[in-house]
C-alpha atoms as a PDB file:
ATOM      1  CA  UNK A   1       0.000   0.000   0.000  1.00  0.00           C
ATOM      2  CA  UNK A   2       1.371   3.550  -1.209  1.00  0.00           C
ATOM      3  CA  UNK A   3       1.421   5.787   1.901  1.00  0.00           C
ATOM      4  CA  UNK A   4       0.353   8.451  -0.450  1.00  0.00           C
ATOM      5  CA  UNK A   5      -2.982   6.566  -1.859  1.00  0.00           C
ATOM      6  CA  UNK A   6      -5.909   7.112   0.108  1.00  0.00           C
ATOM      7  CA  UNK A   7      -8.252   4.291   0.950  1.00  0.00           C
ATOM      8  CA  UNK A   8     -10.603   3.308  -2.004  1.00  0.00           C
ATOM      9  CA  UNK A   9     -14.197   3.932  -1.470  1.00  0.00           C
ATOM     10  CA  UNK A  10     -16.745   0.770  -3.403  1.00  0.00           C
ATOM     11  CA  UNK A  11     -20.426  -0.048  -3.329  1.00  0.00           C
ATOM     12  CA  UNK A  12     -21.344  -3.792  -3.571  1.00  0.00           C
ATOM     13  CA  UNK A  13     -21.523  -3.229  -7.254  1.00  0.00           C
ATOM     14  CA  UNK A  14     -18.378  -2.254  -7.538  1.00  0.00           C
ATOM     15  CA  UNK A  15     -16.974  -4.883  -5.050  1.00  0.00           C
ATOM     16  CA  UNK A  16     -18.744  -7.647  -7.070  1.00  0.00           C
ATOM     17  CA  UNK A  17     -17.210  -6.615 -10.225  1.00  0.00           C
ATOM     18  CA  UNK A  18     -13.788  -6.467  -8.935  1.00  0.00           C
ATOM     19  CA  UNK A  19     -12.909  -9.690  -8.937  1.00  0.00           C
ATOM     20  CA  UNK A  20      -9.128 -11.395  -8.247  1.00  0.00           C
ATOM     21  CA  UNK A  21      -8.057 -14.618  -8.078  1.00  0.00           C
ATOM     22  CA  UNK A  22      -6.888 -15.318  -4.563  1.00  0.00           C
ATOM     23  CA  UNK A  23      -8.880 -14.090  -2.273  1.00  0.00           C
ATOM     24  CA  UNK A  24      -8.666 -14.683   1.807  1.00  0.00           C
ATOM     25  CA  UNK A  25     -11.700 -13.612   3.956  1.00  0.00           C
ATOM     26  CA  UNK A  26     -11.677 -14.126   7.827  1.00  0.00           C
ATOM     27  CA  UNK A  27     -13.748 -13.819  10.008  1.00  0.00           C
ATOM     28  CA  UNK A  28     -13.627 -10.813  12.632  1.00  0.00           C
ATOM     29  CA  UNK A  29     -12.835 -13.214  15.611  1.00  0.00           C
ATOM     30  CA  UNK A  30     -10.159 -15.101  12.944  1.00  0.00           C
ATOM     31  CA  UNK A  31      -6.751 -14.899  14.160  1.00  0.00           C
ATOM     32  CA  UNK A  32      -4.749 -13.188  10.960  1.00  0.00           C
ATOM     33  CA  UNK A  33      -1.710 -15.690  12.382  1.00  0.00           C
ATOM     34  CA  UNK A  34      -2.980 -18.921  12.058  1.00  0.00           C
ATOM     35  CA  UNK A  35      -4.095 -18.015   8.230  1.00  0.00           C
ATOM     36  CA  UNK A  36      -0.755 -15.909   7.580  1.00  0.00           C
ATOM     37  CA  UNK A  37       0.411 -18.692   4.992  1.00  0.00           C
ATOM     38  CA  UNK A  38      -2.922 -18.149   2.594  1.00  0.00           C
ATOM     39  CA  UNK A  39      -2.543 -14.123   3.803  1.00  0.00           C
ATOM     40  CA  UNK A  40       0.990 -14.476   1.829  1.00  0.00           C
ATOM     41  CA  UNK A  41      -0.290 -15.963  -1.838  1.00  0.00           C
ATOM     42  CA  UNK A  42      -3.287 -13.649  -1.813  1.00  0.00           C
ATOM     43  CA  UNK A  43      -3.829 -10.708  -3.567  1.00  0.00           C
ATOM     44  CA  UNK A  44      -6.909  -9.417  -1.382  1.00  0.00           C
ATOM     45  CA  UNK A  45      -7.847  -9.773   1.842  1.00  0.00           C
ATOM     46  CA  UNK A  46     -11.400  -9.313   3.226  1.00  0.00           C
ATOM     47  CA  UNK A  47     -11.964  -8.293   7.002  1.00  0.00           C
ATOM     48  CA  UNK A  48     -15.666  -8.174   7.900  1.00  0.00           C
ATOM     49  CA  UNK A  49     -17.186  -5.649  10.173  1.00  0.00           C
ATOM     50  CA  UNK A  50     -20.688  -7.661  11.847  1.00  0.00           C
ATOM     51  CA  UNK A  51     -22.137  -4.330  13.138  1.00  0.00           C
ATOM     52  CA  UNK A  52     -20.492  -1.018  13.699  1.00  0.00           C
ATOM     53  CA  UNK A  53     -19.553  -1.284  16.848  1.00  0.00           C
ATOM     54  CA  UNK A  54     -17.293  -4.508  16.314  1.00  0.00           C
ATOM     55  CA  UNK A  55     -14.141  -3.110  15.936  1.00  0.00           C
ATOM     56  CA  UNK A  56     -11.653  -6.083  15.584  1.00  0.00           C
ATOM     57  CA  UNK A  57     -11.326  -6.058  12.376  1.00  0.00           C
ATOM     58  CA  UNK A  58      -9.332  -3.076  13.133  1.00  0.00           C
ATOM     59  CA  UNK A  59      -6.725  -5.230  14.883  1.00  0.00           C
ATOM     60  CA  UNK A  60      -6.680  -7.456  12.141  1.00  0.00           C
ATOM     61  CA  UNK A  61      -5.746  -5.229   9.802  1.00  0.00           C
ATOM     62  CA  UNK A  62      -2.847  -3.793  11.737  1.00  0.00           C
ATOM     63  CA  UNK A  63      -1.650  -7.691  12.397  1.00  0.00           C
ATOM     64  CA  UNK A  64      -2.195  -8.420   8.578  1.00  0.00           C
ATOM     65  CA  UNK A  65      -0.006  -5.120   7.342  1.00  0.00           C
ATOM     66  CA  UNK A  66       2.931  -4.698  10.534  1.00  0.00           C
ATOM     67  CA  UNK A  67       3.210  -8.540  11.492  1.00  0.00           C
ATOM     68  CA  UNK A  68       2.442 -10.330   7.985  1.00  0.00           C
ATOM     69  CA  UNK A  69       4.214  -7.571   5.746  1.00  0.00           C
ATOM     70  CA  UNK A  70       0.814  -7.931   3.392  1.00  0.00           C
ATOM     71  CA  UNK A  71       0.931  -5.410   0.959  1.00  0.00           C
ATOM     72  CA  UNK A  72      -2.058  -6.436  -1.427  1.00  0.00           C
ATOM     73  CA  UNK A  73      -5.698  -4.441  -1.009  1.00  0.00           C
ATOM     74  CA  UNK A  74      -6.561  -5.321   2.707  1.00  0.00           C
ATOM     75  CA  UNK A  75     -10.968  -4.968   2.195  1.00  0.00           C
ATOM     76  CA  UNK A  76     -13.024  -3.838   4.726  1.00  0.00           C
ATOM     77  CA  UNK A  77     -16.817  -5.546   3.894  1.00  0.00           C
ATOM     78  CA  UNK A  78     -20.077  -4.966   6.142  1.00  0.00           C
ATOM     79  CA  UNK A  79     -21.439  -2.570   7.965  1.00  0.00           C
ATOM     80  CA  UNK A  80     -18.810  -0.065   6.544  1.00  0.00           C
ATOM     81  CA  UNK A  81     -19.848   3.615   7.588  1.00  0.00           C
ATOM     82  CA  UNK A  82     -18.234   6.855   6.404  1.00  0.00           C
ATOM     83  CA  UNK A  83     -17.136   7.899   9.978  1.00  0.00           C
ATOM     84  CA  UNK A  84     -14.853   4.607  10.362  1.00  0.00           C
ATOM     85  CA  UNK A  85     -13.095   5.641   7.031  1.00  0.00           C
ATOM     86  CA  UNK A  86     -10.087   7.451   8.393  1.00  0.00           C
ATOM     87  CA  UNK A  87      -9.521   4.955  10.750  1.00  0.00           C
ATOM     88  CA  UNK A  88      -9.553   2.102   8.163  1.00  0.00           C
ATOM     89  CA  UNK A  89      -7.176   3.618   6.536  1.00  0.00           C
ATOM     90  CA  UNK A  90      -4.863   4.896   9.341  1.00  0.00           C
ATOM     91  CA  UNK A  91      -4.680   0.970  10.258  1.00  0.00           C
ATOM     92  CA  UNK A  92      -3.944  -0.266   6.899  1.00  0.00           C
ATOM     93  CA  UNK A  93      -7.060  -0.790   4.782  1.00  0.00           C
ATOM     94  CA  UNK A  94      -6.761   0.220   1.113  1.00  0.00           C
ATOM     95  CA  UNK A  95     -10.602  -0.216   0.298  1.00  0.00           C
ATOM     96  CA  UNK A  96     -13.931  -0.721   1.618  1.00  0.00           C
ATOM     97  CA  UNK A  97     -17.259  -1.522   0.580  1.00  0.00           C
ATOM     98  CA  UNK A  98     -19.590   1.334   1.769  1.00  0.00           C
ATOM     99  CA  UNK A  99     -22.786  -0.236   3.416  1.00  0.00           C
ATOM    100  CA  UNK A 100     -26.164  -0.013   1.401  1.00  0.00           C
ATOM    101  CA  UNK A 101     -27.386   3.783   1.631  1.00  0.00           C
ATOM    102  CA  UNK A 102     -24.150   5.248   1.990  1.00  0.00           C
ATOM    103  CA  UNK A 103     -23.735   8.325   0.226  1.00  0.00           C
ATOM    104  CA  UNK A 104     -20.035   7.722  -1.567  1.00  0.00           C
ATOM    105  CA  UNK A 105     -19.648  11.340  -1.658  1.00  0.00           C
ATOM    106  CA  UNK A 106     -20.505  12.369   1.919  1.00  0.00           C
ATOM    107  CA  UNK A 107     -17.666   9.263   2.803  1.00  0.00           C
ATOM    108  CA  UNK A 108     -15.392  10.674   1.143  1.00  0.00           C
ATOM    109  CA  UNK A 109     -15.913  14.565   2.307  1.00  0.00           C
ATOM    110  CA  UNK A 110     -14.884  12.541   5.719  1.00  0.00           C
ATOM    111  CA  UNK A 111     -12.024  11.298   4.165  1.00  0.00           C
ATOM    112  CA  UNK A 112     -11.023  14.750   2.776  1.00  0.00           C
ATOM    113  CA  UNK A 113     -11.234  16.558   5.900  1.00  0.00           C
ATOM    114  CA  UNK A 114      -8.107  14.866   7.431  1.00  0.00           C
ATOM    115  CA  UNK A 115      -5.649  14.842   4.838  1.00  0.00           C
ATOM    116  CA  UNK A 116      -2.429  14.691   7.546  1.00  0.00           C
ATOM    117  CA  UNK A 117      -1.998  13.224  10.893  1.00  0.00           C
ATOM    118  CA  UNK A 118       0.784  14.497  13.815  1.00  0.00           C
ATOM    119  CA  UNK A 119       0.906  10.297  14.302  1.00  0.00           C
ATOM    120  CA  UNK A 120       2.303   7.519  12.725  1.00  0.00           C
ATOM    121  CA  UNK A 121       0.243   5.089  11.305  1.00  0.00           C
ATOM    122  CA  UNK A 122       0.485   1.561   9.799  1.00  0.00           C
ATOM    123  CA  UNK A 123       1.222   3.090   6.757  1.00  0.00           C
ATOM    124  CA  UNK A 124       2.932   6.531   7.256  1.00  0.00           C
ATOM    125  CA  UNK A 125       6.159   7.347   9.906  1.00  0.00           C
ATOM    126  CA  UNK A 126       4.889  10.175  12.272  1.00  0.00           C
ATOM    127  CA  UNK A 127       6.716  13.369  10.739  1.00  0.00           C
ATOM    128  CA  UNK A 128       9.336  13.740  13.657  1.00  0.00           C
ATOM    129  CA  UNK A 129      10.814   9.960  12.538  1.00  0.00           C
ATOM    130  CA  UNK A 130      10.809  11.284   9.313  1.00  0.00           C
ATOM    131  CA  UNK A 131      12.578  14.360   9.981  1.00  0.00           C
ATOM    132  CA  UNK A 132      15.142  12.081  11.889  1.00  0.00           C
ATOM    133  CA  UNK A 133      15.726   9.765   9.595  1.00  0.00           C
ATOM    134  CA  UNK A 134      16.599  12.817   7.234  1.00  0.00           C
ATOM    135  CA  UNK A 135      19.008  14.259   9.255  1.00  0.00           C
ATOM    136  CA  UNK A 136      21.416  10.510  10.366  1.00  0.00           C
ATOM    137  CA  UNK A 137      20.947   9.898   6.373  1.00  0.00           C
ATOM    138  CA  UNK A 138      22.251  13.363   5.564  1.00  0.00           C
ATOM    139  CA  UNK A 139      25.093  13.228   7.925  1.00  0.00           C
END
């Protein structure tokens, strides 16, 4: 995942149609370590949110990207709401199907109105390791 890409907004539709060969989808109580060896010949994996206030496929993610090095599209599928967008992304998701009657262009107006973060994230260094990093490679 580019830390400069922004997470990619779909509606079932669009999900449907955007098919790949090897696909992995677990389970939000799945441990992403016991499936790390099917995470590391796909090309998508699919983390499912049951209701909105399940949250572990947040966890997952961050496992999947930091611990398993995946750097395919890491989904988000169910009930996918515009305010959990910027979060998603922050912990590595690079898409997510937007739940039936979500307005694609208020989700990403949420997206739009964060374009930086002070922190690090799963993708991005927080500026200050940046700026050190910089300065021991210049010398």
């Amino acid at each position: 995942m580019n830390g400069n890409t922004r997470i990619r907004l779909l509606d079932a539709a669009a999900h449907l149609a955007d098919a790949v060969d090897r696909i992995v989808a677990l389970d939000n109580d799945a441990d992403p370590l016991d499936h790390r060896d099917a995470i590391a010949q796909a090309q998508r994996v699919e983390l499912h949110f049951p209701s909105f206030t399940d949250g572990r496929a947040f966890s997952q993610a961050y496992l999947i990207r930091r611990r398993l090095g995946f750097t395919g599209d890491l989904r988000a599928t169910g009930d996918v709401l515009a305010d959990q967008l910027i979060q998603m992304e922050r912990t590595g998701f690079s898409s997510a199907v937007l739940r039936e009657g979500v307005d694609s262009g208020d989700a990403q107006r949420q997206l739009d109105r964060f374009a930086s973060f002070y922190q690090g994230d799963v993708v991005r260094d927080a500026p200050f390791r940046r700026h050190e990093q910089e300065v021991t490679a210049d010398g």
